[in-house]
N, C-alpha and C. Protein backbone atom coordinates (compact mmCIF):
# COMPACT_ATOMS: atom_id res chain seq x y z
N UNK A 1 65.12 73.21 139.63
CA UNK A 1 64.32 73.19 140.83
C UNK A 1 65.10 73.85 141.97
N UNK A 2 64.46 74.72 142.20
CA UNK A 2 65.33 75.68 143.85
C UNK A 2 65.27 74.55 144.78
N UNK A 3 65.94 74.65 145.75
CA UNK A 3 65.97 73.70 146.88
C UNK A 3 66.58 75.08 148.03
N UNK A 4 66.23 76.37 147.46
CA UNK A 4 66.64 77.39 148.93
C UNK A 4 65.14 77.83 149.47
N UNK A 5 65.07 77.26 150.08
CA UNK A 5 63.68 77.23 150.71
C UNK A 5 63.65 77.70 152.66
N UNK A 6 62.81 78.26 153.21
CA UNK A 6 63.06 78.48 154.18
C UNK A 6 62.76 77.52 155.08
N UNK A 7 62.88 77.07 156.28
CA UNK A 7 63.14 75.71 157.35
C UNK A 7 62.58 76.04 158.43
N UNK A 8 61.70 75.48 159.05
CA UNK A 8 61.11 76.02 160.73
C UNK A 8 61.35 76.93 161.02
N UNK A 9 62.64 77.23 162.05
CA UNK A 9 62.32 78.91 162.28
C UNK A 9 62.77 79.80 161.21
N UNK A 10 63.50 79.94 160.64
CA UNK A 10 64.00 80.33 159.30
C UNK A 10 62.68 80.99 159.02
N UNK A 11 61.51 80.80 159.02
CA UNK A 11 60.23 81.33 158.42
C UNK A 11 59.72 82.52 158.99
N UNK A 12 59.54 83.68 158.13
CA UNK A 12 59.53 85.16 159.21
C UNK A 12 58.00 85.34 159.35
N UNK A 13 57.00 84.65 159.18
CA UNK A 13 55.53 85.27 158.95
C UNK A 13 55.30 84.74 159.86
N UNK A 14 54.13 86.02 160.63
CA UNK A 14 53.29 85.13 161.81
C UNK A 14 52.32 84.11 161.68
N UNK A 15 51.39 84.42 160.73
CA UNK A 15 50.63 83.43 160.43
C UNK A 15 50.69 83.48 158.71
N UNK A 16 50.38 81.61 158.91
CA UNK A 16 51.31 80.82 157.70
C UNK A 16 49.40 79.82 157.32
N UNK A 17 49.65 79.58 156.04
CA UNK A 17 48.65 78.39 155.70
C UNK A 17 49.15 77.34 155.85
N UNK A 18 48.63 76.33 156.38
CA UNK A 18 49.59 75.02 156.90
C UNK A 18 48.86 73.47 156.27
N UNK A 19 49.95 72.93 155.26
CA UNK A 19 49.57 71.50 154.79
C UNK A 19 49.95 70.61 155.26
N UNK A 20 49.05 69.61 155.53
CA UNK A 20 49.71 68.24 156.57
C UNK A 20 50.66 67.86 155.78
N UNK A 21 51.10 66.26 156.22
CA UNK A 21 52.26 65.90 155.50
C UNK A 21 51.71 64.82 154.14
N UNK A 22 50.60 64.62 154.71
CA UNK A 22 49.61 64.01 153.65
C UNK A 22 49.21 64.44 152.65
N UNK A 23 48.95 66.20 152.82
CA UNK A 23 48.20 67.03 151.32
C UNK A 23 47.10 67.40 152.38
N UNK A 24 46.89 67.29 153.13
CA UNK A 24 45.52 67.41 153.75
C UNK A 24 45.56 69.26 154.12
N UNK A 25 45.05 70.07 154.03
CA UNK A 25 44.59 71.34 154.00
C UNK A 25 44.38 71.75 155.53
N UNK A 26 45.27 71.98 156.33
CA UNK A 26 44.89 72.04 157.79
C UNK A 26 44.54 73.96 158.08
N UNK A 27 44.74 74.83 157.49
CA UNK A 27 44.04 76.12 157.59
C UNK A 27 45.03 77.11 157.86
N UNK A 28 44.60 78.24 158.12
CA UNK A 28 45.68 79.56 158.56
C UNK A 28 45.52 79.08 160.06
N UNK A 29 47.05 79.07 160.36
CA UNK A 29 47.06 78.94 161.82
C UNK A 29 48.57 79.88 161.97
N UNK A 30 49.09 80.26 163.57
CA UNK A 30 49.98 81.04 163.75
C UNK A 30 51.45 80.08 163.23
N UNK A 31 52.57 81.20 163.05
CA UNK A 31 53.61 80.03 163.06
C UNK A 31 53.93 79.12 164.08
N UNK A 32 53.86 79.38 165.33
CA UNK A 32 54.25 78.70 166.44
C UNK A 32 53.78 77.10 166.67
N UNK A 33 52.34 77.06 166.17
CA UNK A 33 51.02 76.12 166.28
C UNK A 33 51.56 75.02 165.53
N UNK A 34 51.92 75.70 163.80
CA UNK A 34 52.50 75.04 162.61
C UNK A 34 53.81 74.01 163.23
N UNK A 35 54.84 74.81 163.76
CA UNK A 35 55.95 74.86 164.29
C UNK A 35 55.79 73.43 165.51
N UNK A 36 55.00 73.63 166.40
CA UNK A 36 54.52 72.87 167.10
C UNK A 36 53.78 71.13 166.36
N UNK A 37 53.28 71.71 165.73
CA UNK A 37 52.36 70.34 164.80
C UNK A 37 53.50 69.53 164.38
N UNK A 38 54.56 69.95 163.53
CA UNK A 38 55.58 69.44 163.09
C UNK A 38 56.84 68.73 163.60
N UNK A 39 56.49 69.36 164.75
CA UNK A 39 57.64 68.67 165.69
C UNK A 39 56.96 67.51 166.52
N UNK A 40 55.82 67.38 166.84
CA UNK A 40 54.88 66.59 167.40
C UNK A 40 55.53 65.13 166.32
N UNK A 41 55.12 65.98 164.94
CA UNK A 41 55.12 64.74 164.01
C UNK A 41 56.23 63.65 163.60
N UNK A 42 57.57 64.79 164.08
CA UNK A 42 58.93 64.38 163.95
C UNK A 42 59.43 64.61 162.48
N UNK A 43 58.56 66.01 162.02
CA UNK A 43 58.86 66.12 160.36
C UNK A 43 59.73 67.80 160.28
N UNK A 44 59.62 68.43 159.02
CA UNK A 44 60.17 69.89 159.39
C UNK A 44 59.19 70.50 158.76
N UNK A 45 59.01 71.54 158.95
CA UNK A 45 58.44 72.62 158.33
C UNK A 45 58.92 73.38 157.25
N UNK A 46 58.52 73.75 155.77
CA UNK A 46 59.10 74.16 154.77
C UNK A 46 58.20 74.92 153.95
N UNK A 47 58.65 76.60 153.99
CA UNK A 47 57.92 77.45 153.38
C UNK A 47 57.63 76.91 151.70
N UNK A 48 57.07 76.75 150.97
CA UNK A 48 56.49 76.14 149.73
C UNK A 48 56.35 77.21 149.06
N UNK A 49 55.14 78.62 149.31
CA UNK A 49 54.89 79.14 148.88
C UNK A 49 55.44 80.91 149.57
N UNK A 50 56.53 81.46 149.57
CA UNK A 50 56.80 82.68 150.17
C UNK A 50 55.80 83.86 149.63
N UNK A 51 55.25 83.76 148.65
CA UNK A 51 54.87 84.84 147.51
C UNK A 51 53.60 85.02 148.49
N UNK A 52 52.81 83.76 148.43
CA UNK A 52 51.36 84.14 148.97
C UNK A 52 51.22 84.62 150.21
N UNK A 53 50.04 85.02 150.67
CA UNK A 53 49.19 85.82 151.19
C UNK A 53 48.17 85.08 152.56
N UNK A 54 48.71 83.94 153.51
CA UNK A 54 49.71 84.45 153.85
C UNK A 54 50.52 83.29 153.50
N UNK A 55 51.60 83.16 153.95
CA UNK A 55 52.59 81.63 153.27
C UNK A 55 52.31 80.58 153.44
N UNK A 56 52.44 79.80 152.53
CA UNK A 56 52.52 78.22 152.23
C UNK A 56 53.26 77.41 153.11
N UNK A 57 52.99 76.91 153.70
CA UNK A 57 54.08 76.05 154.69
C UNK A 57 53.79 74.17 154.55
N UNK A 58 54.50 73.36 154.88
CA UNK A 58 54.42 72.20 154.43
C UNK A 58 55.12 71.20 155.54
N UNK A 59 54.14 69.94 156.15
CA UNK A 59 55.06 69.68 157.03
C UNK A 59 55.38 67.94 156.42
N UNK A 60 56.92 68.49 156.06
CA UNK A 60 57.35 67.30 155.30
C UNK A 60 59.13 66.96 155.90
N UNK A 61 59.55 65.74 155.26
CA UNK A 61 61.01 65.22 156.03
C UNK A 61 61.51 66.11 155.07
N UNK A 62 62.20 66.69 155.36
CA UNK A 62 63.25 67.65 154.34
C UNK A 62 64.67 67.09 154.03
N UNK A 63 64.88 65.63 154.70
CA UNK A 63 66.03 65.47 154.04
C UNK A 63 65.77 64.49 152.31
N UNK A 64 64.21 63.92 153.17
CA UNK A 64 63.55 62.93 151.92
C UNK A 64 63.45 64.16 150.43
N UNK A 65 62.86 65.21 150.91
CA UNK A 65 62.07 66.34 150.12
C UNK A 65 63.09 66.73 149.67
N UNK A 66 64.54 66.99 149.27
CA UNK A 66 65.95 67.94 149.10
C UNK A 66 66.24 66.41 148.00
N UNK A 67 66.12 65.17 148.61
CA UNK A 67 66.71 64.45 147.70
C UNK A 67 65.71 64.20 146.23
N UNK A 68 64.33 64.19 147.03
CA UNK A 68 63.84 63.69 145.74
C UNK A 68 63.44 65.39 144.53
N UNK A 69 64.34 65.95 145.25
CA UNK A 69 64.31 67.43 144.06
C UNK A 69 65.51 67.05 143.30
N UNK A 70 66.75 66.58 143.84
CA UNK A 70 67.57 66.35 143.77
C UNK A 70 67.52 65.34 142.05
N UNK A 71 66.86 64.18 142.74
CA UNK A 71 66.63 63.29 141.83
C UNK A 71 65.55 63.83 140.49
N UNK A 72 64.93 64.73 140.89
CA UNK A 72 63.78 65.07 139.42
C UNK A 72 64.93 65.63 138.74
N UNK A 73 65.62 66.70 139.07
CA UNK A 73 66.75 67.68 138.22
C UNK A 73 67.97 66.74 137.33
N UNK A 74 68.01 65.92 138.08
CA UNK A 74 69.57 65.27 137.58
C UNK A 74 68.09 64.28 136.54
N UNK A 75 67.34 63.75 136.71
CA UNK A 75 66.45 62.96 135.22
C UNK A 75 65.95 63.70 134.28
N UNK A 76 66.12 65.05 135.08
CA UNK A 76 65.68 66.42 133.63
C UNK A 76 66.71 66.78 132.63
N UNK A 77 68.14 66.76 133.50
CA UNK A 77 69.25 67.13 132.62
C UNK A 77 69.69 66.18 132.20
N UNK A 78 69.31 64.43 132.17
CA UNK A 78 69.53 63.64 131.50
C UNK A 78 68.62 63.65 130.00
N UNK A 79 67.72 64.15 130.23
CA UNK A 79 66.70 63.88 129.13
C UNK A 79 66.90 65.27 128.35
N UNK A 80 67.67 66.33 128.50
CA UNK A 80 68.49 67.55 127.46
C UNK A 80 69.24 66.41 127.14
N UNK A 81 68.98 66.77 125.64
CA UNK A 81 70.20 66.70 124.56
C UNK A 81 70.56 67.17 123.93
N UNK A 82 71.77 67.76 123.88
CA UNK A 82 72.75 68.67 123.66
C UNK A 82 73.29 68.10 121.71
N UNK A 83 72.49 69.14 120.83
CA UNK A 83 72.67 68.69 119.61
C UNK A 83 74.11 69.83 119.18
N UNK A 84 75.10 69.01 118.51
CA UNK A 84 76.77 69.65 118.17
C UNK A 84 76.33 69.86 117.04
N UNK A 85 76.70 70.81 116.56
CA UNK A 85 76.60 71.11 114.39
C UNK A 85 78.60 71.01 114.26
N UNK A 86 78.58 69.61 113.55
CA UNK A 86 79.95 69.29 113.20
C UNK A 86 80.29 70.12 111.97
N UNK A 87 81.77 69.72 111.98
CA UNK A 87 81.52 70.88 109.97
C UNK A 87 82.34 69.98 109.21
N UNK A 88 82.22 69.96 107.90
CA UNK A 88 82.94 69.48 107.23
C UNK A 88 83.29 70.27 106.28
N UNK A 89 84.85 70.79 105.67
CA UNK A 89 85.14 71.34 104.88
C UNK A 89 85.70 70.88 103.92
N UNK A 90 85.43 71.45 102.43
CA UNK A 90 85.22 70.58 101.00
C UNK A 90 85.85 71.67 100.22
N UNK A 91 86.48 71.40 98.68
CA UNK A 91 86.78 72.00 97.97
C UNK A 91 86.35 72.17 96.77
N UNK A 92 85.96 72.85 95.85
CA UNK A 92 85.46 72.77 94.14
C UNK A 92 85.99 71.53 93.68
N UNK A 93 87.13 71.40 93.49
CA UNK A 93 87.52 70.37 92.93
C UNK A 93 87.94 68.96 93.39
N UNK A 94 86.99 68.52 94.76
CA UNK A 94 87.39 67.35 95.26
C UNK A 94 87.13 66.34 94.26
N UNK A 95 88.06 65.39 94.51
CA UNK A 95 87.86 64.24 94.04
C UNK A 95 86.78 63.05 94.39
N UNK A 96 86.38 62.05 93.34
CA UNK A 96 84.97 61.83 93.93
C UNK A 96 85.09 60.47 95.07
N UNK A 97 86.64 60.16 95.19
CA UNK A 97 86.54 59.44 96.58
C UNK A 97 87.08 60.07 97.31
N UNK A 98 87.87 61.30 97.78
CA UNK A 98 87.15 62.18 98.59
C UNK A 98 86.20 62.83 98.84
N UNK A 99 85.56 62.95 98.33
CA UNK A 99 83.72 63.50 98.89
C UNK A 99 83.22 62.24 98.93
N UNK A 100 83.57 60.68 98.59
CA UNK A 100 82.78 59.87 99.40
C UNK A 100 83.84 59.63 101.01
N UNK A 101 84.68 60.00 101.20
CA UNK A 101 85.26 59.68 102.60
C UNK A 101 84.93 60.72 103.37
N UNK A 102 84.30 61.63 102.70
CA UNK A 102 83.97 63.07 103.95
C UNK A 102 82.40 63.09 104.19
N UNK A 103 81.83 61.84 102.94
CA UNK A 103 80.11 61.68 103.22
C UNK A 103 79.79 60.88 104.25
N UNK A 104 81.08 59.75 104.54
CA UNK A 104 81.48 58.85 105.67
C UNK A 104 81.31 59.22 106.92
N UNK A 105 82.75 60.20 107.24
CA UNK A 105 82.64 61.27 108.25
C UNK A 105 81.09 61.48 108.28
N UNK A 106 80.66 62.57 107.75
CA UNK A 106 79.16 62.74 108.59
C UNK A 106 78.32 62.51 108.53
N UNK A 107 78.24 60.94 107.59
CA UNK A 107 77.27 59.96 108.29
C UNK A 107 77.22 59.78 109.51
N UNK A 108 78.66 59.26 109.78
CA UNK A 108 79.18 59.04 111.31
C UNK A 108 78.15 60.42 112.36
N UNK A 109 78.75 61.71 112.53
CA UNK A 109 77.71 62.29 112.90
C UNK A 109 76.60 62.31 113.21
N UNK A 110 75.97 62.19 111.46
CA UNK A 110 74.38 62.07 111.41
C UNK A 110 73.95 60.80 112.33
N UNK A 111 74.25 59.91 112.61
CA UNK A 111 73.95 58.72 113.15
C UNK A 111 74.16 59.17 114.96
N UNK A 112 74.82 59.93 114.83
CA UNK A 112 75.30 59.84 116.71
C UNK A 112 74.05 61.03 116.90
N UNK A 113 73.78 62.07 115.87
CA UNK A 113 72.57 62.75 116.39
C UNK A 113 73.34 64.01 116.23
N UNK A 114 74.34 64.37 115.79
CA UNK A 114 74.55 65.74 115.54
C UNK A 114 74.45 66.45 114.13
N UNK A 115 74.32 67.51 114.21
CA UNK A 115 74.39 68.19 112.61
C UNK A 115 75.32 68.37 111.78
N UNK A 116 75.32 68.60 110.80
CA UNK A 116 76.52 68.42 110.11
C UNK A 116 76.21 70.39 109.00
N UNK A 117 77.27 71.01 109.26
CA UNK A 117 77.69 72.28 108.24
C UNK A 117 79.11 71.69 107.12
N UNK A 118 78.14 71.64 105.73
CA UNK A 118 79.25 71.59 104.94
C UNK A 118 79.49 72.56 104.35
N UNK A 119 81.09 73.07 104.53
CA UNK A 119 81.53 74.33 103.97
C UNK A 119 82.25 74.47 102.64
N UNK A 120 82.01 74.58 101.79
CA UNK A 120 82.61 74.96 100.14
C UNK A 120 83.74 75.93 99.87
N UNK A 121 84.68 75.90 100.14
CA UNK A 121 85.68 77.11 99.79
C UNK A 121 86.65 77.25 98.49
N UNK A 122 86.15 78.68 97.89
CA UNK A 122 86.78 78.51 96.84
C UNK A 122 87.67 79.41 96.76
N UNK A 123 88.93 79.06 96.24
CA UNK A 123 90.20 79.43 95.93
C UNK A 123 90.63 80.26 94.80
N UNK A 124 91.16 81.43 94.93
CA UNK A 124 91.64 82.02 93.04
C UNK A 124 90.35 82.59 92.81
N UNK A 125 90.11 81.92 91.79
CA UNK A 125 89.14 81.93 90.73
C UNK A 125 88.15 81.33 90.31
N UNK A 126 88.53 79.95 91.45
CA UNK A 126 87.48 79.26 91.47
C UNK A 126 85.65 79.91 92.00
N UNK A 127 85.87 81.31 92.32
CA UNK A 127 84.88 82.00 92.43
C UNK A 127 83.61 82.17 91.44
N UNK A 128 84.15 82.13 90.38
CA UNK A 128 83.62 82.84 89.21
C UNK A 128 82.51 81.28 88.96
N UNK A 129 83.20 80.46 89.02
CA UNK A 129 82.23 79.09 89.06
C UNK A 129 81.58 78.53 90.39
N UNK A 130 80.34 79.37 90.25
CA UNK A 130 79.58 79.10 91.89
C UNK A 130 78.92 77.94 91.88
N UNK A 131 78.39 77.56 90.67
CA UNK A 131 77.58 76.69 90.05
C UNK A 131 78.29 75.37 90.64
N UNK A 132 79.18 75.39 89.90
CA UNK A 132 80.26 73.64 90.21
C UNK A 132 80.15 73.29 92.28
N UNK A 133 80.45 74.46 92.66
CA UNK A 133 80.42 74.13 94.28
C UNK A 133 79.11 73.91 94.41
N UNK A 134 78.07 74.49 94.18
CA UNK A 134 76.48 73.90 94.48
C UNK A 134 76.24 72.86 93.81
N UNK A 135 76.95 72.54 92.62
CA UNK A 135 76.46 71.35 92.02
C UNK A 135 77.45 70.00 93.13
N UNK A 136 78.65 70.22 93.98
CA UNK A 136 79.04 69.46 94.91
C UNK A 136 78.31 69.30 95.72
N UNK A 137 77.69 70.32 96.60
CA UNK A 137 76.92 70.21 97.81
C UNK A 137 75.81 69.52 97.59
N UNK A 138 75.42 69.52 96.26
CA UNK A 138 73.82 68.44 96.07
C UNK A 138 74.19 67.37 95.91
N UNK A 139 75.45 67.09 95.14
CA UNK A 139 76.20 65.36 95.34
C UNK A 139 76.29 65.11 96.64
N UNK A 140 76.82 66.16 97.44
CA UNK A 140 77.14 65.35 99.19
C UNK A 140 75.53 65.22 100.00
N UNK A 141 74.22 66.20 99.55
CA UNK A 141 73.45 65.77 100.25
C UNK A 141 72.70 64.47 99.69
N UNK A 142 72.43 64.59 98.26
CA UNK A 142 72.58 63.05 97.31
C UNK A 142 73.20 61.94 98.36
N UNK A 143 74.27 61.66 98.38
CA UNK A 143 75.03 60.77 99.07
C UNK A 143 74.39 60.30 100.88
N UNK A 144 73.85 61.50 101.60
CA UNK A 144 73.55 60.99 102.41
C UNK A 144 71.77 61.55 102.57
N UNK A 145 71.29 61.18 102.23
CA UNK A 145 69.93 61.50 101.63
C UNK A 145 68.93 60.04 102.63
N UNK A 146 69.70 59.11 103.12
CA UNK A 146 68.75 58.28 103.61
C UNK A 146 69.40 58.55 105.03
N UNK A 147 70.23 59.00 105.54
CA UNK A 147 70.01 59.51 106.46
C UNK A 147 69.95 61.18 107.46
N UNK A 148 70.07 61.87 106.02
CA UNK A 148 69.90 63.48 106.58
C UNK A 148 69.08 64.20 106.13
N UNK A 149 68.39 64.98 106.33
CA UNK A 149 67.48 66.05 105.77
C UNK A 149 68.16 67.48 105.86
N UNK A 150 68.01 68.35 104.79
CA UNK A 150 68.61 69.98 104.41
C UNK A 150 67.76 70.35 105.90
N UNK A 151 68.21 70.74 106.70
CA UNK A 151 68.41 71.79 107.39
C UNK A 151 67.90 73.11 107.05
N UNK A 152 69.00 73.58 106.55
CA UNK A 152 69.43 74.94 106.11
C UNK A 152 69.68 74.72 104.48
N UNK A 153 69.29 74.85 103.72
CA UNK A 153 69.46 75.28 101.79
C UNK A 153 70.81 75.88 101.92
N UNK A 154 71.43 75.43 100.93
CA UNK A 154 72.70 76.18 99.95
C UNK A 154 72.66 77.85 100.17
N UNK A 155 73.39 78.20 100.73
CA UNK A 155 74.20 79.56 100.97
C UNK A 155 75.27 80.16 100.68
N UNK A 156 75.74 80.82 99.91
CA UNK A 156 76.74 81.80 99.47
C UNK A 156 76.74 82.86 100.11
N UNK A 157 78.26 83.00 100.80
CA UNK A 157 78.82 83.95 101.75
C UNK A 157 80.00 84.29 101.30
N UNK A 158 80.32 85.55 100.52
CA UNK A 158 81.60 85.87 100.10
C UNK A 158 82.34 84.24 99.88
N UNK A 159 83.18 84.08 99.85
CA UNK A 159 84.27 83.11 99.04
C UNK A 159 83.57 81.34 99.20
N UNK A 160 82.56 81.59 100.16
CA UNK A 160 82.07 80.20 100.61
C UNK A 160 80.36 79.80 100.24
N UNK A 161 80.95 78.94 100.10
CA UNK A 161 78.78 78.04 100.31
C UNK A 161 79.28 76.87 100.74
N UNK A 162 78.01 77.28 101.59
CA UNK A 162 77.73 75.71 102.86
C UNK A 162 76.17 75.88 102.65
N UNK A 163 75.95 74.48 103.29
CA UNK A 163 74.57 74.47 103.79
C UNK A 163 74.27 73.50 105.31
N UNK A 164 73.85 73.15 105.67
CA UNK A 164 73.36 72.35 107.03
C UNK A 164 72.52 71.23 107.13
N UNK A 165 72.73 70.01 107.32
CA UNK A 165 72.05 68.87 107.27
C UNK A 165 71.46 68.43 108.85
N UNK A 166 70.64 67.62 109.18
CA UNK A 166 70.57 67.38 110.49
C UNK A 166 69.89 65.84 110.14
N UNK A 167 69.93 65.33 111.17
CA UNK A 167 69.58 63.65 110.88
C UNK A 167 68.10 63.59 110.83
N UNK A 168 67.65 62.49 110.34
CA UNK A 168 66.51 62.24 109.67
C UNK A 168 65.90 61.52 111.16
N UNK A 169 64.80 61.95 111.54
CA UNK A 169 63.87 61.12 112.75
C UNK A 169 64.25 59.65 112.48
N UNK A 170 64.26 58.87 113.20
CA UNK A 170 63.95 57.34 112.90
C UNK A 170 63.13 56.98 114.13
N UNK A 171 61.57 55.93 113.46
CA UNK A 171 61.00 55.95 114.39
C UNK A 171 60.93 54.44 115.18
């Protein structure tokens, strides 16, 4: 939400469309009149609309009007949530209570709301057996299956396969 807005005299147009402080539709009148109304009222004047034809003007408290912009923005950027893709890296030949202490790990994750990339790296020769690393990655999504959903499917990238999990809705 902008809050650079122009302020009583700050406003360069001669004649402005002018809204009470109520909403009420008071008409094209000169700036001076506007200018005048507002100060009568003990409020400020605040261009709304610069674009139109002729400008939008508004006679409102501008220190009330700055805060409660203030306040919509900071409950907007509370309500972004900022999703992390964690990674976890695995080997062909883990052992099967290591791949349950690394299914641990990103449970942990999956539960806080971030994603999880598990990466497969194979070593030597362990290349030639692509099969065995995809047949791991379906044990680790196996393992956390009540709380993640595939993302992203099994991928082979030169020496690696990963794939991407993200947490399961709970309603």
């Amino acid at each position: 939400m902008s809050i650079n807005r122009r302020l009583n005299h700050q406003i360069k147009a001669s004649q402005v469309r002018l809204i009470g402080k109520d909403g009420e539709q008071l008409g094209v009148v000169s700036l001076s009149e506007a200018l005048r109304r507002a100060e009568e009222e003990g409020f400020d004047l605040v261009e709304i609309s610069p674009a139109a034809n002729p400008p939008v003007v508004k006679i409102i408290d501008w220190g009330k009007f700055k805060y409660e912009q203030q306040k919509a923005s900071r409950t907007q950027k509370k309500k972004q949530k900022t999703v992390e893709v964690k990674g976890i890296r695995l080997s062909a030949k883990i052992g099967e209570h290591d791949l349950q202490t690394k299914a641990k790990h990103a449970r942990k994750f999956l539960e806080s709301g971030n994603k999880v990339k598990i990466r497969l790296f194979f070593k030597g020769r362990e290349i030639v057996h692509k099969d065995i690393g995809e047949n791991v990655l379906k044990k680790f999504s196996r393992e956390l299956e009540d709380v993640a959903k595939i993302d992203q499917d099994i991928t082979f990238s030169g020496r690696e396969v990963s794939m991407i999990l993200s947490p399961k809705k709970t309603d």
